[in-house]
Protein backbone atom coordinates (compact mmCIF):
# COMPACT_ATOMS: atom_id res chain seq x y z
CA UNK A 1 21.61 10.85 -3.07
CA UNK A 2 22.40 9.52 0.51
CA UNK A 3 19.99 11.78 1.87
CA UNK A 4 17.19 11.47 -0.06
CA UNK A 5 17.59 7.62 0.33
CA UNK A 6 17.87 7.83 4.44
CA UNK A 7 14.63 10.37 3.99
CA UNK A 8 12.90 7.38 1.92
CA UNK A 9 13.69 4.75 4.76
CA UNK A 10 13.16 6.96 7.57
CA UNK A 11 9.86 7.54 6.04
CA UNK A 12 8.96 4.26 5.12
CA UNK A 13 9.81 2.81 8.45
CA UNK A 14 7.46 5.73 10.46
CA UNK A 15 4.72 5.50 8.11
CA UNK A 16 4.78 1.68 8.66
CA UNK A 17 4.53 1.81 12.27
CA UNK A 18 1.93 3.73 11.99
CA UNK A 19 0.14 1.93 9.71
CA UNK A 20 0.66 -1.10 11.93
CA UNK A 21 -0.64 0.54 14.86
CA UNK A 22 -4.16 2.07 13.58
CA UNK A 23 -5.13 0.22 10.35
CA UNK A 24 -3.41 -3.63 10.80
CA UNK A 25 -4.58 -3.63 14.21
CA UNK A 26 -7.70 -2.19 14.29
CA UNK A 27 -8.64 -4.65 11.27
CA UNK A 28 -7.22 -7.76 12.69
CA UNK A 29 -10.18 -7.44 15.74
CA UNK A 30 -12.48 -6.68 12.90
CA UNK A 31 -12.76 -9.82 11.00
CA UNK A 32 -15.91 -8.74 9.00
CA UNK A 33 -15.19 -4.81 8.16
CA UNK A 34 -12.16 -4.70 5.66
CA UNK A 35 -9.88 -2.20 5.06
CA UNK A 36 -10.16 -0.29 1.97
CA UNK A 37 -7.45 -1.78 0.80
CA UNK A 38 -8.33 -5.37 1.12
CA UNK A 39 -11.50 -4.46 -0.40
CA UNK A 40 -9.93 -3.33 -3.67
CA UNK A 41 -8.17 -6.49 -3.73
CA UNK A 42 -11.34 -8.83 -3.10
CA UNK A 43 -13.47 -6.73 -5.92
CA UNK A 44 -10.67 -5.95 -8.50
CA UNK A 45 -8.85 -9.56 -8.22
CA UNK A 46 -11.38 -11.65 -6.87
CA UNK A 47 -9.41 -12.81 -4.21
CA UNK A 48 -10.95 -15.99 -2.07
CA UNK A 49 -10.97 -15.28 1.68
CA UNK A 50 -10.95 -18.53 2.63
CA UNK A 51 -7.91 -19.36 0.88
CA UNK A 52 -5.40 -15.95 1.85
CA UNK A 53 -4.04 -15.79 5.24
CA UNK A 54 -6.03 -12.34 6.57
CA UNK A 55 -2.87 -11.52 8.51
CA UNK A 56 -0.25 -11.75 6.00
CA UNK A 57 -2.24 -9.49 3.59
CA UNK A 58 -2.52 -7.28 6.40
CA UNK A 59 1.09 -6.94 6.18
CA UNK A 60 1.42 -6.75 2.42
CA UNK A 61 -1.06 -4.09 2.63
CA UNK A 62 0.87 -2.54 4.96
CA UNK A 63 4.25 -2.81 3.34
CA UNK A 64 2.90 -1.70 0.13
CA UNK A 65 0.96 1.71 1.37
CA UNK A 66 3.82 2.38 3.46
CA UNK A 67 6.20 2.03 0.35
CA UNK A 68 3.71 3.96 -1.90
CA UNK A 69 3.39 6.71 0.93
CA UNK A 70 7.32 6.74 0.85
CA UNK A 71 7.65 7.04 -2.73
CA UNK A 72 5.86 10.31 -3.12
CA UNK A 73 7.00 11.75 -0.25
CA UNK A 74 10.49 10.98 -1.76
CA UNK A 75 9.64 12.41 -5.19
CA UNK A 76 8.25 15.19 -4.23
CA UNK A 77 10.80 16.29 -1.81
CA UNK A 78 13.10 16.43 -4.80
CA UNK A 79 11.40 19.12 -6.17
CA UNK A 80 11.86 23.07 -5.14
CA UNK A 81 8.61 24.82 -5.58
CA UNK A 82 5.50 24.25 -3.23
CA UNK A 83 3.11 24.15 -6.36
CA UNK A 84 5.22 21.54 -8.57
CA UNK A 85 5.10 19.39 -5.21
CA UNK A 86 1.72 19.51 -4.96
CA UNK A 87 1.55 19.25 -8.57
CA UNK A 88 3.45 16.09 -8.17
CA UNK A 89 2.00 14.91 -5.60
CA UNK A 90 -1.64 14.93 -7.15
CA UNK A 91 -0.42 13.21 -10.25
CA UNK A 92 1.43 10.42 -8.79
CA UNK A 93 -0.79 8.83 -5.99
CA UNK A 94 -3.42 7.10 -7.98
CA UNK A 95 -0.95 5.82 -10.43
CA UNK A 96 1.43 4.68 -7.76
CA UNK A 97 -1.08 2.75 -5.91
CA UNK A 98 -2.85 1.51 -8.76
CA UNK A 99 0.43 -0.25 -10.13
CA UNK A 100 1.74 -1.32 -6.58
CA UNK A 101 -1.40 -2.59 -5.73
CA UNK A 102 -1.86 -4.37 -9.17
CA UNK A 103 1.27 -6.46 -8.44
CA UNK A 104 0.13 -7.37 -5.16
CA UNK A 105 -3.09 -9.20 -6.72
CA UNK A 106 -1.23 -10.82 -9.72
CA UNK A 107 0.96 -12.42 -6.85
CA UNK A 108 -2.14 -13.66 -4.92
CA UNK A 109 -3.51 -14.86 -8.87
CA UNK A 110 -0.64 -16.88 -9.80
CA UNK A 111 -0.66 -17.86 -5.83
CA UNK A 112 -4.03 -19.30 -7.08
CA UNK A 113 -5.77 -17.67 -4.22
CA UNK A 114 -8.55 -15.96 -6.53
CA UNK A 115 -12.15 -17.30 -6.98
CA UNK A 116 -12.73 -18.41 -10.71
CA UNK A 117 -14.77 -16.22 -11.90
C-alpha cells in the first residue's frame, strides 16, 4: 500500500513538472491559442474569459491532468498482465478525465464565471 501510494506521488509530482514546463508555459505566451484542455472547458461549460484568471486555470488544468495521468498509471500498475493493463488503461482515461474535468467546470459555474447561455 505504501508503495503504490509513493509510486502515485512520485508520479504525480514528475508528470506535473512536466506539464508545467511544456503545456502551462508554452500557453501562458500564447494568449489566443488554448490548450485543449481549456478549450473543453470554454465549449462544454461556457466559461467567460474575461471573468477566470487564465493563469490559475492553467494550474487547475495542470493539477487535474497530472492527477488523472497519476491515477491510471496507479491503477494499472496494480495489475499483473500486460494486456489487462492496457485493457485498463483504455477503459479508464476518457472516464477519468471526463469526471475530473466535469468537477473542475461545476466549480468555475457555481464560481459564476460561466456566460449565461
Amino acid at each position: 500500500m505504501i508503495e503504490e501510494l509513493i509510486l502515485f506521488l512520485l508520479c504525480f509530482l514528475l508528470i506535473l513538472v512536466i506539464y508545467e514546463l511544456f503545456i502551462v508555459r508554452k500557453a501562458k505566451n500564447k494568449k489566443n491559442k488554448y490548450p485543449m484542455e481549456v478549450k473543453y472547458l470554454i465549449n462544454k461549460y461556457h466559461l467567460n474569459m474575461r471573468k477566470v484568471d487564465y493563469s490559475q486555470l492553467l494550474q487547475v488544468v495542470a493539477l487535474v491532468s497530472s492527477f488523472d495521468i497519476s491515477f491510471i498509471v496507479s491503477v494499472v500498475i496494480i495489475l499483473d498482465s500486460y494486456l489487462w493493463q492496457i485493457v485498463a488503461a483504455l477503459v479508464l482515461v476518457l472516464p477519468v478525465i471526463l469526471v475530473s474535468y466535469h468537477f473542475v467546470g461545476v466549480v468555475y459555474e457555481k464560481k459564476g464565471m460561466t456566460k449565461n447561455v
